[in-house]
N, C-alpha and C. Protein backbone atom coordinates (compact mmCIF):
# COMPACT_ATOMS: atom_id res chain seq x y z
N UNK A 1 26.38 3.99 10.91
CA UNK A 1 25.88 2.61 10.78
C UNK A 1 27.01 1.69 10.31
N UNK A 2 28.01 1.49 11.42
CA UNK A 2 29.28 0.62 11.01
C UNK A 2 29.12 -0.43 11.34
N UNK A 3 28.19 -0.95 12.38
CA UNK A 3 28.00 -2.35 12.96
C UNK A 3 27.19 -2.84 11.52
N UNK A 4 27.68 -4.14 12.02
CA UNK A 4 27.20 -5.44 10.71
C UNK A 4 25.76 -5.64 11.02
N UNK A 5 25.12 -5.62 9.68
CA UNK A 5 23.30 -6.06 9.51
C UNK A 5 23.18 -7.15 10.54
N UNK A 6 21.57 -7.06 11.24
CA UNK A 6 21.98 -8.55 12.01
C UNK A 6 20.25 -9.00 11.03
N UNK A 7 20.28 -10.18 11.11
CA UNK A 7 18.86 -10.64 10.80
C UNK A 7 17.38 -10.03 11.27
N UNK A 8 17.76 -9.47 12.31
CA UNK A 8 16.94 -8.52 13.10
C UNK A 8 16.63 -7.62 12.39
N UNK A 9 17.90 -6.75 12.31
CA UNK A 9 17.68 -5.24 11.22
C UNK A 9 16.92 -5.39 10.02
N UNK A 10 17.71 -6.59 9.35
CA UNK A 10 16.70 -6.94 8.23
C UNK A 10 15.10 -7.49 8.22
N UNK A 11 14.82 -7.75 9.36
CA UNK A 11 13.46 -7.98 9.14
C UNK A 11 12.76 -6.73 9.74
N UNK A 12 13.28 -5.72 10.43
CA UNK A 12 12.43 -4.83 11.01
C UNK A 12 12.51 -3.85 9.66
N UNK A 13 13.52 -3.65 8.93
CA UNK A 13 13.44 -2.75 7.47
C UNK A 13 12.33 -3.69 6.86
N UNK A 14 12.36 -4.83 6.98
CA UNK A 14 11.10 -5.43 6.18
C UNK A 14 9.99 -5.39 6.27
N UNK A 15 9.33 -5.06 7.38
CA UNK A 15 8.57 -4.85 7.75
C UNK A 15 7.98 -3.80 7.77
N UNK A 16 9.05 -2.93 8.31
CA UNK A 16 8.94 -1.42 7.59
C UNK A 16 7.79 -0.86 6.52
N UNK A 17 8.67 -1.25 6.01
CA UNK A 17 8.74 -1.20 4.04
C UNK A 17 7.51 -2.18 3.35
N UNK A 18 7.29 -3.17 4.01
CA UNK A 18 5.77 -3.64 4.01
C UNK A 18 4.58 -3.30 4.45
N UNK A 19 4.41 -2.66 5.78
CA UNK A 19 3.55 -1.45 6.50
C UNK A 19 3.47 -0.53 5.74
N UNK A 20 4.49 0.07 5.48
CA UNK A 20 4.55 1.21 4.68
C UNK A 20 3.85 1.35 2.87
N UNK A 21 4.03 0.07 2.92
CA UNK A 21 3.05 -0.35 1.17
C UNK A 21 1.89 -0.13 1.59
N UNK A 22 1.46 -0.87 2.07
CA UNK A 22 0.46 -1.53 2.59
C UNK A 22 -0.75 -0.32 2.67
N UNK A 23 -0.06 0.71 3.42
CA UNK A 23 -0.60 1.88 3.77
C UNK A 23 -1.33 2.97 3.09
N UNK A 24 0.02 2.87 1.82
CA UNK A 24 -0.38 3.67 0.69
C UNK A 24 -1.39 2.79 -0.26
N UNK A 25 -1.09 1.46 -0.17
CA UNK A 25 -2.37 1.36 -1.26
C UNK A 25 -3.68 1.26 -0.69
N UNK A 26 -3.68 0.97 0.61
CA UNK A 26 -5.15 1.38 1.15
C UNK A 26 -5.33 2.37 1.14
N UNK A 27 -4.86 3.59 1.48
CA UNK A 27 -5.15 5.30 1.01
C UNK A 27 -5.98 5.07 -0.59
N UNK A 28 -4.59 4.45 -1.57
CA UNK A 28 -5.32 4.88 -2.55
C UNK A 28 -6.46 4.22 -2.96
N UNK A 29 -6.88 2.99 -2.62
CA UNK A 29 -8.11 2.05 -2.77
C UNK A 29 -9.26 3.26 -2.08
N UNK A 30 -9.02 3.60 -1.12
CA UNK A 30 -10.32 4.08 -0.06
C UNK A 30 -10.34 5.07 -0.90
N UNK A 31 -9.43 6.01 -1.60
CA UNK A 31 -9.63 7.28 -2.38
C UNK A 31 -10.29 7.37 -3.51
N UNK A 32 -10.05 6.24 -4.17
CA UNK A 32 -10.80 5.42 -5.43
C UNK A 32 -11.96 5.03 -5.28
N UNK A 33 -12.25 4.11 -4.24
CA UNK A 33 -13.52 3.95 -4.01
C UNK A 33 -14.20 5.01 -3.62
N UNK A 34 -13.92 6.28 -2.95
CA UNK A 34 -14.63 7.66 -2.71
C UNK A 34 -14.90 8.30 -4.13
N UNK A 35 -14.32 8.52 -4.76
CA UNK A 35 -14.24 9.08 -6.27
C UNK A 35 -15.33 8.31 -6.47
N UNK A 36 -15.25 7.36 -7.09
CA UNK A 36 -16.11 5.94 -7.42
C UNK A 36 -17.69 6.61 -6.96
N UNK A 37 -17.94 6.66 -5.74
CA UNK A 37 -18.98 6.53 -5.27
C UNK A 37 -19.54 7.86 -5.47
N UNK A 38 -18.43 8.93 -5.42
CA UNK A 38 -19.05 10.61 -5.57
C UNK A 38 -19.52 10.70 -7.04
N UNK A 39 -19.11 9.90 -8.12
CA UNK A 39 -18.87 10.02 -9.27
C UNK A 39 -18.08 10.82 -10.30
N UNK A 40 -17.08 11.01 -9.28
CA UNK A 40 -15.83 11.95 -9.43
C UNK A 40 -15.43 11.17 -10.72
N UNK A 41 -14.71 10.30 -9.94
CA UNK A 41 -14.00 9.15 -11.41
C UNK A 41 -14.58 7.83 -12.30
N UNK A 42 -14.07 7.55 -13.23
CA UNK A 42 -14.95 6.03 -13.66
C UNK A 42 -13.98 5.45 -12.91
N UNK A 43 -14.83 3.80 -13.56
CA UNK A 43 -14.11 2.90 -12.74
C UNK A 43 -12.25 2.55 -13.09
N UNK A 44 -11.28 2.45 -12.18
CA UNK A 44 -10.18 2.36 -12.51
C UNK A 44 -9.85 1.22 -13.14
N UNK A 45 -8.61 1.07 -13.69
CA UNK A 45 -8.43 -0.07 -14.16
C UNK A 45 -8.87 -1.58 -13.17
N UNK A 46 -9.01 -2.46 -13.85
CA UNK A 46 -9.24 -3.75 -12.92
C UNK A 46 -8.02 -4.59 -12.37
N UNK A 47 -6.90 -3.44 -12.22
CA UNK A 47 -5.99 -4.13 -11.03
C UNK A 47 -6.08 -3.70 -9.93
N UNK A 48 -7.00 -2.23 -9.56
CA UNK A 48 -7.50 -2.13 -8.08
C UNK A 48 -8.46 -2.60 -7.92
N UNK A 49 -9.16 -2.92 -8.67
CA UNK A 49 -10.51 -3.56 -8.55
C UNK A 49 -10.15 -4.90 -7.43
N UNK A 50 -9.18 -5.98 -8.25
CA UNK A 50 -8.70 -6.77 -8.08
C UNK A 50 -8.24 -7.11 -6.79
N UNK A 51 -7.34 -5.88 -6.54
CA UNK A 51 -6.45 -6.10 -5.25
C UNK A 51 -7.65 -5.22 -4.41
N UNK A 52 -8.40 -4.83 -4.30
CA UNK A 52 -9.37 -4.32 -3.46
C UNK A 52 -10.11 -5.52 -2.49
N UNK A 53 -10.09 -6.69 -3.59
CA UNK A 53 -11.38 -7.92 -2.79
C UNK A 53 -10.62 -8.41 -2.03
């Protein structure tokens, strides 16, 4: 990887890497809310709560 970053590269790593969030915290929301509902777990703190709505 000797060629120079182009604006391109950088937004497709960005994007990336934003999909890729994105992904995992819906896993873990949907996993939480399964717990949640089985009565596996209490309720988590209220920053998934939060980012859930």
């Amino acid at each position: 990887m000797n060629k120079p970053r182009t604006n391109y590269d950088a937004w497709v790593s960005f994007v990336w890497a934003a999909a890729i969030v994105a992904m995992i915290a819906a896993i873990a929301i949907h996993a939480q809310r399964e717990a949640e509902r089985k009565g596996i777990a209490p309720r988590q703190s209220s920053i998934w709560i939060n980012l859930s709505k």
